[in-house]
Protein backbone atom coordinates (compact mmCIF):
# COMPACT_ATOMS: atom_id res chain seq x y z
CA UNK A 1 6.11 -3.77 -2.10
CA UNK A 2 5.02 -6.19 0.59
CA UNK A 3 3.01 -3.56 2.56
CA UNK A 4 1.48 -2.62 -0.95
CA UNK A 5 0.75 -6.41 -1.58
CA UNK A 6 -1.20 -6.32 1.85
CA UNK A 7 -3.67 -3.52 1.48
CA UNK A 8 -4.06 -4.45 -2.11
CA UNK A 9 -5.07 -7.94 -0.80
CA UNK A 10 -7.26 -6.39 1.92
CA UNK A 11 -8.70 -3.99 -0.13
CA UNK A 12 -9.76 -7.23 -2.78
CA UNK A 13 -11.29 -8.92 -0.26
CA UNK A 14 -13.19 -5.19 1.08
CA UNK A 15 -14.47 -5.30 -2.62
CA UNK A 16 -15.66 -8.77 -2.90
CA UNK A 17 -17.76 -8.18 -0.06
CA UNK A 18 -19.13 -5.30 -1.32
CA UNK A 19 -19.65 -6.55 -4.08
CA UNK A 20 -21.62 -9.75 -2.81
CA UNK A 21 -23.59 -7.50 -0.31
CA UNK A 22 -24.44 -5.44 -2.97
CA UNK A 23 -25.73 -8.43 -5.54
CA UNK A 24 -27.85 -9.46 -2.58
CA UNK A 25 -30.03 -6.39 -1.51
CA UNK A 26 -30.15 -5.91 -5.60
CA UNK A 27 -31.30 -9.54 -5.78
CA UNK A 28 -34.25 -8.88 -3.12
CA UNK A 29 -34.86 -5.11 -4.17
CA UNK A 30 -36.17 -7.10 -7.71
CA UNK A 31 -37.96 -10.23 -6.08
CA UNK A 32 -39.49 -7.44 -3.81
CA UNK A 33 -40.63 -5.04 -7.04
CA UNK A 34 -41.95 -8.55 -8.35
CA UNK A 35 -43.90 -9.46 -5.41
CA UNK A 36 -45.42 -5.81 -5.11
CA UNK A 37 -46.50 -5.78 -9.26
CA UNK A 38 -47.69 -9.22 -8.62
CA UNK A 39 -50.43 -8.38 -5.55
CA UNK A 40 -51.35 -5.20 -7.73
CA UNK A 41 -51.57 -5.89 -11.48
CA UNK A 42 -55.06 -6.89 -12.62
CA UNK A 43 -54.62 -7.06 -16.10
CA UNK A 44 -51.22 -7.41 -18.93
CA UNK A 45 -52.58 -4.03 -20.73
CA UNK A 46 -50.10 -1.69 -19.01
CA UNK A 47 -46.85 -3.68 -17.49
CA UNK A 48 -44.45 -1.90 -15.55
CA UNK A 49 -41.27 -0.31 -17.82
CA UNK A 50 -38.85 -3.49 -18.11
CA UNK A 51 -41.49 -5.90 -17.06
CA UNK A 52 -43.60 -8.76 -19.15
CA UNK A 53 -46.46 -10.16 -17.78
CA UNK A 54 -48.63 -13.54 -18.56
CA UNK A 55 -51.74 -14.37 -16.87
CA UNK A 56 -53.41 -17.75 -17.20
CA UNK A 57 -57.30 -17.59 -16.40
CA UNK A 58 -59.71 -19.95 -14.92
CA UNK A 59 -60.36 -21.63 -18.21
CA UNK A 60 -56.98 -22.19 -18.98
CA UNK A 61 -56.69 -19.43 -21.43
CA UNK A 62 -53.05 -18.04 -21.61
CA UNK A 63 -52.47 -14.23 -22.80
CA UNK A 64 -49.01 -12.51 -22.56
CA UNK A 65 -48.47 -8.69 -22.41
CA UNK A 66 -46.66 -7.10 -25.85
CA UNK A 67 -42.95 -7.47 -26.03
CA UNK A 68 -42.86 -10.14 -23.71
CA UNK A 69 -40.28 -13.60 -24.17
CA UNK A 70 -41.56 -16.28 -25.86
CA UNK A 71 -40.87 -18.29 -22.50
CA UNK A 72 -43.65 -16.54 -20.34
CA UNK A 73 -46.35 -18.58 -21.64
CA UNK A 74 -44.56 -21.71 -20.78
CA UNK A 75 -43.57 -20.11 -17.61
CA UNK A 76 -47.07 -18.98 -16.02
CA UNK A 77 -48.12 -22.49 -16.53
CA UNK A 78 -45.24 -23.65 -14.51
CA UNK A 79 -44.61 -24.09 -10.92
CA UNK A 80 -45.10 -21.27 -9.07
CA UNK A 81 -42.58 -19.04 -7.26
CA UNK A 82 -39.14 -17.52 -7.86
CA UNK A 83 -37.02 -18.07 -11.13
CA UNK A 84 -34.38 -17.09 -13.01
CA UNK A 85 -35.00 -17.74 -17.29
CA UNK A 86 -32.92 -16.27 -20.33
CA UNK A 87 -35.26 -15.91 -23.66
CA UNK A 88 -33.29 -14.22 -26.75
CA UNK A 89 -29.93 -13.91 -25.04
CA UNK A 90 -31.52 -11.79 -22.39
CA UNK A 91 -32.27 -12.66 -18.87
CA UNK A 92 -35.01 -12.37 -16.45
CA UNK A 93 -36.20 -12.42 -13.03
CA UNK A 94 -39.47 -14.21 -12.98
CA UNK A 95 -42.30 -14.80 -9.88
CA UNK A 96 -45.26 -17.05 -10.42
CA UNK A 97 -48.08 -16.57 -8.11
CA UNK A 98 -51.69 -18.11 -8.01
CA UNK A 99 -54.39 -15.88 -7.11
CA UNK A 100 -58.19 -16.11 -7.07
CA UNK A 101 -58.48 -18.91 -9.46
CA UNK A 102 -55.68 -17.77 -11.76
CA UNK A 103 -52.09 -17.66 -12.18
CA UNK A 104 -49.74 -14.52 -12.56
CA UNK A 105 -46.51 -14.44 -14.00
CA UNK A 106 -43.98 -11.39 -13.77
CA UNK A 107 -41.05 -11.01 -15.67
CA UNK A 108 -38.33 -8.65 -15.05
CA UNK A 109 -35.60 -7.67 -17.53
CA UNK A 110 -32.35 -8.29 -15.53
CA UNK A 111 -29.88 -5.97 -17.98
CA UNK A 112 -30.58 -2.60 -15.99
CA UNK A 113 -29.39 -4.34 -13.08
CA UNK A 114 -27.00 -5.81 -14.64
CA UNK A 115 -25.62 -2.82 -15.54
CA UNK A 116 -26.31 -0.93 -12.43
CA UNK A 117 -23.99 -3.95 -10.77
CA UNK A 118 -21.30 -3.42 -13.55
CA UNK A 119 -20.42 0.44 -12.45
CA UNK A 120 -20.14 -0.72 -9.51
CA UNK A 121 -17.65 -3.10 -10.07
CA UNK A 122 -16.04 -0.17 -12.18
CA UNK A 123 -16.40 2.07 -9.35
CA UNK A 124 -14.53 -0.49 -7.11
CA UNK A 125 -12.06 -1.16 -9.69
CA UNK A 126 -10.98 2.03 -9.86
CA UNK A 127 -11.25 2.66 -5.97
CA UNK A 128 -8.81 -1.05 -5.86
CA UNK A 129 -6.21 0.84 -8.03
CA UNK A 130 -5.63 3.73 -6.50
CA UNK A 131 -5.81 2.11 -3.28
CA UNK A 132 -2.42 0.30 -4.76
CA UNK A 133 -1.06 3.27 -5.96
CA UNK A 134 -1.31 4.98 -3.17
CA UNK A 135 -0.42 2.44 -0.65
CA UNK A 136 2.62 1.20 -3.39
CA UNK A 137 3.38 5.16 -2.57
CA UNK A 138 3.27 5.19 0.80
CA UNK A 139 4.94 2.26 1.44
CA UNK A 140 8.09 3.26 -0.85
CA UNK A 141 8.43 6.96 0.93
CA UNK A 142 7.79 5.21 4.29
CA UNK A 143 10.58 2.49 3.96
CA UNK A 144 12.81 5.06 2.54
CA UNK A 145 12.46 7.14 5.80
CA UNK A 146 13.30 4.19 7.65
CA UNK A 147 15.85 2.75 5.78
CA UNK A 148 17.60 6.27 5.05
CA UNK A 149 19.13 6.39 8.40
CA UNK A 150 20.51 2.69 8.19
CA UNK A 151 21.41 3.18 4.62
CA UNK A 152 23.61 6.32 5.96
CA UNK A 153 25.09 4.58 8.85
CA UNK A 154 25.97 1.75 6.63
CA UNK A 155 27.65 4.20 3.88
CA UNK A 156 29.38 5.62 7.03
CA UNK A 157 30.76 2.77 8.37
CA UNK A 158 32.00 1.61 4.62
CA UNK A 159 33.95 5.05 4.15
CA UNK A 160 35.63 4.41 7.80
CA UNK A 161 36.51 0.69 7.05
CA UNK A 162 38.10 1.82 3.94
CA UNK A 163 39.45 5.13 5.18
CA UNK A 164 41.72 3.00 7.79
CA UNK A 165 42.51 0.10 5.91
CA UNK A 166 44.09 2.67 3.60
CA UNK A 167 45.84 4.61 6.10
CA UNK A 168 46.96 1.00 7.68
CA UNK A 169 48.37 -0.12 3.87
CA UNK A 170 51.60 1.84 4.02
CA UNK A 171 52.56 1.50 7.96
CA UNK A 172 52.28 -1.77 7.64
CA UNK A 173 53.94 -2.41 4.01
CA UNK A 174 56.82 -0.59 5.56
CA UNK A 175 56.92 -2.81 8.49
CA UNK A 176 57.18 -5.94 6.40
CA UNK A 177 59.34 -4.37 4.54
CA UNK A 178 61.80 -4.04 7.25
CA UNK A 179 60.66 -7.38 8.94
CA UNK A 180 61.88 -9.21 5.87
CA UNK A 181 65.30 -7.08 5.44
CA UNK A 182 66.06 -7.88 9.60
CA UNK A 183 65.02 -12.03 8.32
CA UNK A 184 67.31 -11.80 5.30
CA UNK A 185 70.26 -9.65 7.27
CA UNK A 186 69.99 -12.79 9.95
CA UNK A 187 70.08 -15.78 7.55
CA UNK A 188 73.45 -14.18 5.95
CA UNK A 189 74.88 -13.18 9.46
CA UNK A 190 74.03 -16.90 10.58
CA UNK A 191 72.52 -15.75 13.62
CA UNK A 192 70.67 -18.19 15.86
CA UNK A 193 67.80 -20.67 14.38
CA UNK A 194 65.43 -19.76 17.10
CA UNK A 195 66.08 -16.03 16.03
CA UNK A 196 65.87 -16.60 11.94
CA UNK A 197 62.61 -18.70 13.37
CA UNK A 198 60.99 -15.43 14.87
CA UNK A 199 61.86 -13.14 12.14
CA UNK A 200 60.56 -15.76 9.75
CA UNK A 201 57.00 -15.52 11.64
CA UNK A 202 56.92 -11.63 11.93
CA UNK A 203 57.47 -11.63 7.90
CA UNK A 204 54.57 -13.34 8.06
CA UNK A 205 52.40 -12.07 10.41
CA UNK A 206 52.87 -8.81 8.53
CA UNK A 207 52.12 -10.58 5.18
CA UNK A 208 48.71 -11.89 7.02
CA UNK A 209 48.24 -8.52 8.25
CA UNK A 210 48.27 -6.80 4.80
CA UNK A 211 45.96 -9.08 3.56
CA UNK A 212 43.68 -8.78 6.05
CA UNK A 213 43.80 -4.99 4.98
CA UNK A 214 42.93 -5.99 1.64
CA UNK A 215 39.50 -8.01 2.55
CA UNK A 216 38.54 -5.36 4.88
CA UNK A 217 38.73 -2.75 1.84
CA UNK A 218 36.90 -5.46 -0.36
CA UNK A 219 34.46 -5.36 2.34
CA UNK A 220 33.99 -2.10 2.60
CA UNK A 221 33.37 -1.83 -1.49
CA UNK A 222 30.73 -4.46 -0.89
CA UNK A 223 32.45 -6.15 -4.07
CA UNK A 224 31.77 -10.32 -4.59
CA UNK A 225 35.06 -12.22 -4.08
CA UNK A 226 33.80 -15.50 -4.68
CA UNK A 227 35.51 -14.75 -7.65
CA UNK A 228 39.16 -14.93 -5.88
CA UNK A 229 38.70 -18.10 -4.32
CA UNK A 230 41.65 -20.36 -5.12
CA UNK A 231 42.62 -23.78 -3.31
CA UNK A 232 43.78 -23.26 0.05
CA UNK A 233 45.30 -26.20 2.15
CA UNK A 234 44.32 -26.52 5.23
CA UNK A 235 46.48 -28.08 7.12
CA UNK A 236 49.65 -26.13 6.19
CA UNK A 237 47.38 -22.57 7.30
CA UNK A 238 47.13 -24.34 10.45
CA UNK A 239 50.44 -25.21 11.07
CA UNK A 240 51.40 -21.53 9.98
CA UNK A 241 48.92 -20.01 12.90
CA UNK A 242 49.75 -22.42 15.41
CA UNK A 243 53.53 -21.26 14.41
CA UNK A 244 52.81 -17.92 14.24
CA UNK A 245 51.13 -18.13 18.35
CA UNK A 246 53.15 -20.73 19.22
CA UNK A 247 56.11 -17.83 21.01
CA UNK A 248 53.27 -16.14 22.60
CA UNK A 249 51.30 -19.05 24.01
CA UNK A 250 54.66 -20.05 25.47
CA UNK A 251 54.33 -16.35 27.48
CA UNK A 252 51.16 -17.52 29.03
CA UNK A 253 52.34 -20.84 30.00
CA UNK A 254 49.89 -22.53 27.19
CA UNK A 255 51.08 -25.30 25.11
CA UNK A 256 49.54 -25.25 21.07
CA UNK A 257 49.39 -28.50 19.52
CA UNK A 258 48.33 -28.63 15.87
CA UNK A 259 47.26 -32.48 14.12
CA UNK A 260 46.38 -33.71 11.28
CA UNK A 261 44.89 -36.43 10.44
CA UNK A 262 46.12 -39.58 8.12
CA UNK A 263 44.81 -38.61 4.50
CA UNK A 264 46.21 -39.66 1.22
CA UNK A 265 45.79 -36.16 -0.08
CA UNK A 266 45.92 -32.96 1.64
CA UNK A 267 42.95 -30.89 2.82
CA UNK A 268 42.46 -28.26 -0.08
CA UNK A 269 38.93 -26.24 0.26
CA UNK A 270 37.89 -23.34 -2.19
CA UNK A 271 38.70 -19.65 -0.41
CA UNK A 272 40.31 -16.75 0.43
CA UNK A 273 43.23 -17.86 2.74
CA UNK A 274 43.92 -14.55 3.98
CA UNK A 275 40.25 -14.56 5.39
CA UNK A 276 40.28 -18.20 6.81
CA UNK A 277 43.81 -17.61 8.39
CA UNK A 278 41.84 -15.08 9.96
CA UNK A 279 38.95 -17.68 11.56
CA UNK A 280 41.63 -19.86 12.28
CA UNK A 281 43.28 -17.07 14.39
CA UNK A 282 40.45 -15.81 15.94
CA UNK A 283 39.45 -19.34 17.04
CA UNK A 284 42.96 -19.87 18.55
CA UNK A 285 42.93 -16.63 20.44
CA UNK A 286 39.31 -17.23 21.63
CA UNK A 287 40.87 -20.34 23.23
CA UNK A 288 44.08 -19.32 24.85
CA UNK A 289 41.64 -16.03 26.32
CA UNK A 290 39.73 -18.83 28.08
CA UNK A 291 42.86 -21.36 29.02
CA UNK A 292 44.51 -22.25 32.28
CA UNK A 293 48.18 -21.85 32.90
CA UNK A 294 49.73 -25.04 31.84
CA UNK A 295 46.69 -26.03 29.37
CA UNK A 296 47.07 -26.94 25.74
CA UNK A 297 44.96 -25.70 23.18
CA UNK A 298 44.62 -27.93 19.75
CA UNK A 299 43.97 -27.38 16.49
CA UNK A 300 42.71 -30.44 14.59
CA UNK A 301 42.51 -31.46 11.00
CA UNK A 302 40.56 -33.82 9.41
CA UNK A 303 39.01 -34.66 6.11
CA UNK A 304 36.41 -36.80 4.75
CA UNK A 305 35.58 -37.18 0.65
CA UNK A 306 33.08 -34.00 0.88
CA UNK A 307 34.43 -31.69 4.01
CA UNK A 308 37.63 -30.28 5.22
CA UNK A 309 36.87 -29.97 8.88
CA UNK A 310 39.41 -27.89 11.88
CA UNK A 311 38.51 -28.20 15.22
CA UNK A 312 39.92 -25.64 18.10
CA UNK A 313 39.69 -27.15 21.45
CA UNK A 314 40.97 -26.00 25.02
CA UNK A 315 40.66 -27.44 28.17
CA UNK A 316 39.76 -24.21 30.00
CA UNK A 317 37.01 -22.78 31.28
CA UNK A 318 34.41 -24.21 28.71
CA UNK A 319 30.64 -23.31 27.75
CA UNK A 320 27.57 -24.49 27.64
CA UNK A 321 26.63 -25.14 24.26
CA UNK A 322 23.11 -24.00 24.79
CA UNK A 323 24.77 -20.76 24.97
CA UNK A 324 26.71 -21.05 21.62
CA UNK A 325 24.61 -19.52 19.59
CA UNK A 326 25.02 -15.63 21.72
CA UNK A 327 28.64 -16.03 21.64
CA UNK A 328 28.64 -15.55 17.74
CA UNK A 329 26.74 -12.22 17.65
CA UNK A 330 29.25 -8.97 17.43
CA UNK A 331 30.06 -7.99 21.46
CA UNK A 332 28.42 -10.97 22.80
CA UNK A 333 31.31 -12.60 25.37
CA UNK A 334 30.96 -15.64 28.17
CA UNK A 335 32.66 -15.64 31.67
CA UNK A 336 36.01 -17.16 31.98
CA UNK A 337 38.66 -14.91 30.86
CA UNK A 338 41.99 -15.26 32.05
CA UNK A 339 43.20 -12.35 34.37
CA UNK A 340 44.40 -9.26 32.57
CA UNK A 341 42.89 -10.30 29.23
CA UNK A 342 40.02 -8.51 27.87
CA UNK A 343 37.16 -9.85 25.31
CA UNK A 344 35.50 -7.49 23.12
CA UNK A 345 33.32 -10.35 21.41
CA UNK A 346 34.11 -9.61 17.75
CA UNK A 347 36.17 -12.61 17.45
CA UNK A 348 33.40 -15.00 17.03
CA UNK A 349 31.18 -12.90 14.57
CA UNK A 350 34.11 -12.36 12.24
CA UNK A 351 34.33 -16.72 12.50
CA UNK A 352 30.76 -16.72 11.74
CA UNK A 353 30.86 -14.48 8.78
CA UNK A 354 34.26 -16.28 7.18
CA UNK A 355 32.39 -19.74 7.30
CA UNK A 356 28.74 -18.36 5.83
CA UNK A 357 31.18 -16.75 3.00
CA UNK A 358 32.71 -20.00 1.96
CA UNK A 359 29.24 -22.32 2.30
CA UNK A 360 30.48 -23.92 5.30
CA UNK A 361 29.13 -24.08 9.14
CA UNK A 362 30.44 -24.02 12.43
CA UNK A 363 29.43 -26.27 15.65
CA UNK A 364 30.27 -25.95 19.49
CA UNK A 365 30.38 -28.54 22.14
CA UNK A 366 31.87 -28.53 25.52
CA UNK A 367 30.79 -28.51 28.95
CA UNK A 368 31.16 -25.67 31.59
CA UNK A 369 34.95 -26.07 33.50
CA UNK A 370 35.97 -29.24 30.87
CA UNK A 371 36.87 -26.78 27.69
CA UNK A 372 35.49 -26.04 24.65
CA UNK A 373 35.44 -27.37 21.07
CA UNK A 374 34.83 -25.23 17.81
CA UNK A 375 34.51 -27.16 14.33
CA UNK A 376 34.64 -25.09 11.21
CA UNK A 377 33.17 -27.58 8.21
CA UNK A 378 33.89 -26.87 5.17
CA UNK A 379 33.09 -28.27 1.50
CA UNK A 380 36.43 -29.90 -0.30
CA UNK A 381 37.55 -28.60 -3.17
CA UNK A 382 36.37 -30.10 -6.25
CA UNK A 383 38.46 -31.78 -8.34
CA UNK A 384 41.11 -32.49 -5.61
């Protein structure tokens, strides 16, 4: 519709022009036919077809051919030269000339012209139409063509998310299945905390997991889930991630720290928490890929009267935050990984696409070798 917009537009502005050209070699093909009469007529017996003619002689005497307006004896008495007069609703194209001692008036019936001019316009009309049509055609067969393939690979990659989430759905309800019988056969055999602890997290790790499932085959259905957003607090998903990394950070010789800040109520926003458990986690993991051994990543919590904000910082290798803005598209990864770790630069996007979802934004700062700082801001939820 926009390339159809265009060459209508062009094809308006073709016409005007024509249209204006035309009206001025018609306007000078008449004043010349006027001219020519004028040097040639001697007497008003026999005007030209649509032309009236009034000659006023030496003495003054004023005589008019038949049929002519009313206004052409007022008119050769007038100035001379070129004019444009209406007499009886019609209008004409007049020249006044003086010559040997008298003066000449032509007249000119302007409705052949006029109508001359009007098929024209018809004829352009018509010609501006089709021109739509067939560039509204065109443009719809030729955006299909190109959109057809993207359209396809988009349909393809919907039926794959789906296809594995759904093969992924009972593995994985089986293996929190059996997570939470191991965490319920340890709290009645009274087995150590630190154990109970870990089989507590893998319960729900494999909850977060299944969930995740679920968005991705919301996703792929390209369904609206605005429409499941419930009041999530923030500060208890972040104590649950940095929980949940806490025995594998400890692997890697990272400390996680998680704070929160003084508040009289707690941080509720408006989402899916499945899906910002899922930020959270990718921001964590994008900072312990980019940590030093004995380093601390921390996630932060803080809340003002209109935003929820969480801030992931390392001190590690660090960015420049002119650079920020690459790091969020999909496979797009900075230097600074940690030995045997491997970034496929998803992480980010997914961040990226979790915060547009839930009408929030995201900023970087940090320096290169002094760590890096992501801030997810979010809007409160109402009410709270």
């Amino acid at each position: 519709m926009q390339s159809a917009f265009v060459l209508a537009v062009v094809l308006l502005l073709v016409g005007i022009v024509l249209v204006l050209v035309d009206g001025r070699i018609r306007d000078h093909q008449l004043d010349a036919q006027l001219a020519e009469v004028a040097a040639e007529v001697d007497d008003i017996d026999d005007p030209p077809p649509g032309m009236a003619l009034g000659i006023v002689d030496q003495t003054g005497n004023v005589s008019i051919s038949a049929h002519a307006p009313e206004s052409t004896a007022g008119l050769a008495t007038g100035p001379a030269g070129y004019s444009t007069v209406r007499s009886a609703g019609v209008e004409y194209r007049a020249l006044v000339v003086e010559s040997s001692g008298r003066r000449l008036a032509v007249l000119a019936d302007k409705r052949p012209w006029d109508e001359s001019r009007d098929r024209v316009l018809e004829a352009l009309l018509i010609a501006e139409l089709a021109g739509l049509a067939t560039a509204a055609g065109a443009a719809v067969l030729l955006s299909r063509r190109a959109i057809g393939p993207m359209a396809a690979a988009l349909t393809v990659q919907r039926d794959f998310v789906a296809d594995a989430s759904h093969e992924l759905r009972a593995p994985l309800t089986v293996l929190h299945t059996r997570a939470q019988l191991l965490a319920r056969r340890a709290a009645r055999e009274q087995l150590a905390p630190e154990w109970r602890s870990q089989l507590d997290g893998l319960v729900a790790d494999t909850r977060a997991l299944a969930g995740i499932v679920d968005d991705l085959l919301l996703a792929a259905a390209a369904e609206d889930e605005s429409d499941r957003f419930e009041p999530v607090d923030v500060a208890a998903l972040c104590r649950e991630v940095g929980d949940s990394v806490a025995a594998y950070a400890t692997t890697r010789g990272i400390d996680i720290a998680v704070e929160v800040g003084d508040s009289a109520s707690a941080p509720l926003v408006e989402g899916l928490r499945p899906a910002l458990r899922r930020a959270v986690f990718a921001l964590v993991d994008n900072a312990m890929q980019h940590e030093k051994d004995g380093g601390t990543v921390t996630i932060r919590v803080s809340r003002t009267a209109d935003e929820v904000a969480v801030t992931v910082s390392d001190t590690g290798a660090g960015l420049d935050p002119r650079d920020a803005e690459r790091f969020f598209r999909r496979f797009a990864h900075g230097d600074g990984h940690r030995a045997g770790t491997r970034s496929h630069g998803i992480g980010l996007a997914l961040v990226r696409a979790v915060v547009d979802a839930h009408r929030g934004r995201i900023m970087v700062d940090g320096a290169p070798g002094r760590g890096a700082a992501f801030t997810i801001e979010l809007p409160a939820a109402q009410g709270e």
